[in-house]
Protein backbone atom coordinates (compact mmCIF):
# COMPACT_ATOMS: atom_id res chain seq x y z
CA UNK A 1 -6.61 5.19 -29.35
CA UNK A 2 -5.06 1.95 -29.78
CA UNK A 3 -3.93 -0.42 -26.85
CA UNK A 4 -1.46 -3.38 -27.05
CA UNK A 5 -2.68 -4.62 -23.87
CA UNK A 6 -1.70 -7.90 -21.60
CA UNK A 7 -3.83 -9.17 -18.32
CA UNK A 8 -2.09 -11.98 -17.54
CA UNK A 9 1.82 -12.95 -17.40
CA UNK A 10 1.19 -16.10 -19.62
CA UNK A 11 -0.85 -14.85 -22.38
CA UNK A 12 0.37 -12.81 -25.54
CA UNK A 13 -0.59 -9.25 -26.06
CA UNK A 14 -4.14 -8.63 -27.56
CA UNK A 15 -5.13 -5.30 -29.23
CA UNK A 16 -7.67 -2.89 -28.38
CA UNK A 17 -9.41 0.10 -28.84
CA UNK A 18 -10.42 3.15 -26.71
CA UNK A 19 -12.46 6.18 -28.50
CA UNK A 20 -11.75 8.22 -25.40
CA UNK A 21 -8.91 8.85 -22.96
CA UNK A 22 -9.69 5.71 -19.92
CA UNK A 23 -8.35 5.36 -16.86
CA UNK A 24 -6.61 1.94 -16.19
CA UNK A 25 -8.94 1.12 -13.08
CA UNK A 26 -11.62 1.50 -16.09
CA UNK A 27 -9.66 -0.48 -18.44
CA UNK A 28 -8.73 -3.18 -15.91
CA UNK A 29 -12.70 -3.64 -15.11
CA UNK A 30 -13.43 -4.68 -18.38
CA UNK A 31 -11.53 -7.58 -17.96
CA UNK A 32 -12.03 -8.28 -14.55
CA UNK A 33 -13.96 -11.42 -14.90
CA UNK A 34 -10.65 -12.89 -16.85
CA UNK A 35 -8.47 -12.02 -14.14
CA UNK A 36 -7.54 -14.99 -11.29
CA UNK A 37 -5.88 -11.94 -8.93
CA UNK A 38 -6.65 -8.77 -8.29
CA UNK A 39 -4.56 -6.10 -9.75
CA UNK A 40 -2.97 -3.57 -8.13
CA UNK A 41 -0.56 -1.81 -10.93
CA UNK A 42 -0.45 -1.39 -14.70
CA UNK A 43 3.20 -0.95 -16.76
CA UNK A 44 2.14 1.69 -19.50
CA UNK A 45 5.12 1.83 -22.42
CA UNK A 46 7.91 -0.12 -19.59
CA UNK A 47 7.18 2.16 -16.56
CA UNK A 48 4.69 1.13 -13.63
CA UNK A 49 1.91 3.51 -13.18
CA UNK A 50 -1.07 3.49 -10.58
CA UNK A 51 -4.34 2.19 -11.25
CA UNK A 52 -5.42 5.72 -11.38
CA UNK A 53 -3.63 6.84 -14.02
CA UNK A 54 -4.83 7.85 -17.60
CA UNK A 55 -4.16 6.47 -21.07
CA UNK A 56 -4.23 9.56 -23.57
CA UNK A 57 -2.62 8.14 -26.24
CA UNK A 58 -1.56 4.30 -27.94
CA UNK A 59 0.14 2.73 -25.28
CA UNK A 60 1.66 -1.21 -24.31
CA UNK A 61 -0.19 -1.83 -21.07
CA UNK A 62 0.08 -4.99 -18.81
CA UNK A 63 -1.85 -5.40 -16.47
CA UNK A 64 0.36 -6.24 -13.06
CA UNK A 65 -1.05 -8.32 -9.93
CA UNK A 66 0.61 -9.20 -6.73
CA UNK A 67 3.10 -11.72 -8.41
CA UNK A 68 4.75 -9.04 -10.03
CA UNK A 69 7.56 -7.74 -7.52
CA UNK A 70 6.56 -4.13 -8.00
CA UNK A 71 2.57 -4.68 -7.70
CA UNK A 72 3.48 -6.98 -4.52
CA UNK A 73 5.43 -3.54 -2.87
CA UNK A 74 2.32 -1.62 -3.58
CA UNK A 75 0.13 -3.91 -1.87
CA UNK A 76 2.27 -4.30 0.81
CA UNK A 77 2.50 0.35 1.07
CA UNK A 78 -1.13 0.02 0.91
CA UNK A 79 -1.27 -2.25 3.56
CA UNK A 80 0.99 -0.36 6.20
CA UNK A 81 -0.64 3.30 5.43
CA UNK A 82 -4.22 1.54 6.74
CA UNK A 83 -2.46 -0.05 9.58
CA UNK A 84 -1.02 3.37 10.33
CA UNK A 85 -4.29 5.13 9.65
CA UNK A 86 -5.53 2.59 12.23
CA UNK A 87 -3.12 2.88 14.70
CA UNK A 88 -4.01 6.21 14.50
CA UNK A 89 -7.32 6.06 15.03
CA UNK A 90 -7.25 3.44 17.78
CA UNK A 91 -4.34 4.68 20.10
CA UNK A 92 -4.28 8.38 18.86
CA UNK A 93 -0.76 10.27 18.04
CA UNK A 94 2.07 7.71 18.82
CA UNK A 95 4.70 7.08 16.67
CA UNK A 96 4.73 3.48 14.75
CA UNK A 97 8.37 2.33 13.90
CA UNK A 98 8.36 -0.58 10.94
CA UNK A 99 11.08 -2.62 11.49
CA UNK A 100 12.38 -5.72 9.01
CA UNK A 101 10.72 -8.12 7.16
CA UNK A 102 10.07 -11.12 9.84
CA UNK A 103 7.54 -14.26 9.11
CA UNK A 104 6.43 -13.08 5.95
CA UNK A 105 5.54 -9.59 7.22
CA UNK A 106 6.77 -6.91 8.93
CA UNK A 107 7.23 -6.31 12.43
CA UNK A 108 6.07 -3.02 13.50
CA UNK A 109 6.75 -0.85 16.82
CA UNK A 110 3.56 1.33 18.36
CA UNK A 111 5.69 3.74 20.81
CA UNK A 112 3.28 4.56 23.48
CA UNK A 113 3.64 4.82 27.25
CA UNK A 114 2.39 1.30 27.94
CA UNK A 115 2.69 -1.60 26.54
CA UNK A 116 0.65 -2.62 23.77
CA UNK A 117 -2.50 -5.11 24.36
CA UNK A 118 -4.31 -7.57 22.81
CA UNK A 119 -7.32 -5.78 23.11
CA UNK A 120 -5.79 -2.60 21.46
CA UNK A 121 -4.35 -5.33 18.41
CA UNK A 122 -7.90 -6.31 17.94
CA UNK A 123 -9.18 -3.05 17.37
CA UNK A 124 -6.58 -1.64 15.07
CA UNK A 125 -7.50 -4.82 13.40
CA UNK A 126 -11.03 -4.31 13.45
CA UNK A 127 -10.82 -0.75 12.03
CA UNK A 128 -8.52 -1.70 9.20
CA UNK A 129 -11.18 -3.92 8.04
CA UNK A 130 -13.76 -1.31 8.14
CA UNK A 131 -11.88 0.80 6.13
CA UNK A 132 -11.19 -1.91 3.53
CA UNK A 133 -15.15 -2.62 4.20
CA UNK A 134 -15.88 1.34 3.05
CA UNK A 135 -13.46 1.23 0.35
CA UNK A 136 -11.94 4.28 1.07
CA UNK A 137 -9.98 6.28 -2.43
CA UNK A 138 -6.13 6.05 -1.61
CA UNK A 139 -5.59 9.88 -2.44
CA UNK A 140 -1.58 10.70 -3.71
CA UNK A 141 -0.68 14.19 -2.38
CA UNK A 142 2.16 15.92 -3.48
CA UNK A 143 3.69 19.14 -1.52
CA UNK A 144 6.49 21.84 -1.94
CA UNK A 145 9.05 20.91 0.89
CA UNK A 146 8.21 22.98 3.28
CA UNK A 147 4.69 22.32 3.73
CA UNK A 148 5.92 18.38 3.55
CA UNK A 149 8.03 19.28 6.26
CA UNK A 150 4.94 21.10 8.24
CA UNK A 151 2.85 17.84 7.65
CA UNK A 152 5.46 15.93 9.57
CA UNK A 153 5.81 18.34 12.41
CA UNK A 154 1.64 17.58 12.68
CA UNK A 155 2.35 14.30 12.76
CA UNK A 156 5.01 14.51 15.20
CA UNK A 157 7.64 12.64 13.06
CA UNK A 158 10.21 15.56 13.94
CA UNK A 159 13.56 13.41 12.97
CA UNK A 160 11.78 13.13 9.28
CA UNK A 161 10.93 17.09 9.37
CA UNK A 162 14.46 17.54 10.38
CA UNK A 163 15.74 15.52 7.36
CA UNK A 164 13.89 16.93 5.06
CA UNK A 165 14.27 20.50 6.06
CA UNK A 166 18.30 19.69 5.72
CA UNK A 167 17.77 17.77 2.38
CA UNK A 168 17.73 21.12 0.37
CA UNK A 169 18.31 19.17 -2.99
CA UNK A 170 14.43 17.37 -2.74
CA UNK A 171 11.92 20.24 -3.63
CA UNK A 172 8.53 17.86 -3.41
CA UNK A 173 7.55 15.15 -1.33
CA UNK A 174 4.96 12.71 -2.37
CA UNK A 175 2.11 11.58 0.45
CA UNK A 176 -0.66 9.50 0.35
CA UNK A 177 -3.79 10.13 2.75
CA UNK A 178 -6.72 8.42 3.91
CA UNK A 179 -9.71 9.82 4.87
CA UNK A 180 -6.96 13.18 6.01
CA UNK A 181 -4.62 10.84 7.45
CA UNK A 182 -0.84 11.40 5.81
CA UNK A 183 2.02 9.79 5.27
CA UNK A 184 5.26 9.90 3.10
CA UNK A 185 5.84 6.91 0.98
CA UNK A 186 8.65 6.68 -2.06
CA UNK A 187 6.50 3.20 -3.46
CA UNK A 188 3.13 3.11 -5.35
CA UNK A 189 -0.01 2.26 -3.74
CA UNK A 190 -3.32 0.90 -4.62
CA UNK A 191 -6.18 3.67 -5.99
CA UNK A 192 -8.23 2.83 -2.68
CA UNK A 193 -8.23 0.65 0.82
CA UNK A 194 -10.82 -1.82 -0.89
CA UNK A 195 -7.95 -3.76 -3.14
CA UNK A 196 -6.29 -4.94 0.28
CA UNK A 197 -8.25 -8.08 0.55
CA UNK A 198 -5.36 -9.96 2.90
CA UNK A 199 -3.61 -9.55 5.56
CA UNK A 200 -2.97 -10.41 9.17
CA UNK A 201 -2.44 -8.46 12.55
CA UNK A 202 -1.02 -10.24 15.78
CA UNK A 203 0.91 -9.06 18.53
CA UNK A 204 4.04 -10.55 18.59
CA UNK A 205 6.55 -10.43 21.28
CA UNK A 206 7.30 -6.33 22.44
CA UNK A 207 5.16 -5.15 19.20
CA UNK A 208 2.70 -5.83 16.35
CA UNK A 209 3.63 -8.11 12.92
CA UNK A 210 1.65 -7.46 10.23
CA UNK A 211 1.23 -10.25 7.69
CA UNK A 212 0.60 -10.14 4.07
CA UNK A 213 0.09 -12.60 1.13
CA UNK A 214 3.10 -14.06 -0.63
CA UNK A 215 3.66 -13.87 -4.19
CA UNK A 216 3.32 -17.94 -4.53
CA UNK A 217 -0.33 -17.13 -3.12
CA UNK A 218 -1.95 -14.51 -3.87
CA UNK A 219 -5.12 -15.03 -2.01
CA UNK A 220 -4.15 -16.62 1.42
CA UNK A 221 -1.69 -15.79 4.21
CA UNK A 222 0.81 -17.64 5.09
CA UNK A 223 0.95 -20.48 8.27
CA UNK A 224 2.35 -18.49 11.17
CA UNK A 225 5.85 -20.06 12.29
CA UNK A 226 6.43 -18.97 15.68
CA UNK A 227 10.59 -18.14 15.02
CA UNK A 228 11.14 -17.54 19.13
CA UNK A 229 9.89 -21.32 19.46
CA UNK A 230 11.84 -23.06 16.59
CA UNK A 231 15.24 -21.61 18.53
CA UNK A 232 14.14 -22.64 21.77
């Protein structure tokens, strides 16, 4: 099997070859030690595919990291399924509304009885990094409609049941778990919590921002600009 295969966004194509069907998180290890970022997503013959997808035949692969717009949305899915994982875990079935983008990251909602605390920021924090610690597979799950609608009944998202139960034209739904924990994302996502090197939780005035790398830099978070303060 031959490979036309790019790793970085400045360098020309190089050709290789496979004797057996590989899977690019195999492919992308053997050039790992070339790579300045980590890679998140591959584009196999012009269309983005997971890491955990298989080359069967000659393909054009480049190798995508997070300053590729597409490979920057799938860290960012990653991201927010182990924050929700961890919300989870930490403050048990509430619902978690993500809001807009706000100080490079998104500001995110934890609807619970009382308000949320530092203390309880800490440790969804602190779990998140354990399960980036463990690095846990990202597992894609796809379901007939009804059972997708089922899942979100479990989960008590009942306006997103009710949607989909209506939306008779979508037959599957595609979910990614961790560790059992589901949730319903259209994006791609990483092939396990491990790739999700960088991020940021603070709580941030009625709910929770979660901060990400930019683009621009890969491997560091932003300076926090308090927006409230600038205004004031």
């Amino acid at each position: 099997m031959n490979i036309t295969l790019k790793i970085k966004p400045d360098e020309k194509f190089r050709e290789i070859k496979c004797e057996n069907p590989i899977k690019l998180q195999e492919l992308v290890k053997r050039f790992e030690d070339q790579l300045p970022y980590n890679v998140l997503l591959a584009k196999v013959n012009g269309k983005y595919e997971e890491l955990t997808f298989v080359l069967e035949e000659d393909s054009t692969v480049e190798l995508l990291d997070i300053r590729n717009h597409s490979a920057d949305l799938a860290y960012q899915n990653s991201l927010v399924l182990i924050y929700l994982k961890a919300v989870r875990d930490v403050m048990g079935n509430v619902t978690v509304q993500i809001d807009n983008s706000l100080n490079k990251g998104l500001y995110t909602e934890i609807k619970s009885q009382t308000k949320v605390t530092e203390q309880q920021v800490s440790a969804i924090e602190d779990r998140m990094r354990d399960m980036i610690r463990r690095d846990i597979p990202i597992v894609r799950e796809v379901y007939q409609r009804q059972e997708a609608v089922e899942i979100w009944e479990k989960y008590n998202f009942l306006e997103k049941a009710r949607l989909l139960r209506d939306s008779k034209d979508i037959r599957q739904a595609k979910f990614y778990s961790i560790e059992g924990y589901r949730n319903f994302f259209y994006g791609l996502m990483a092939p396990s919590t491990g790739y999700i090197k960088w991020f940021q939780v603070m709580k941030y005035r009625s709910g929770v921002l979660l901060r990400f790398p930019q683009p621009s830099t890969p491997d560091e978070i932003p300076e926090f600009v308090d927006d409230d303060k600038l205004y004031k």
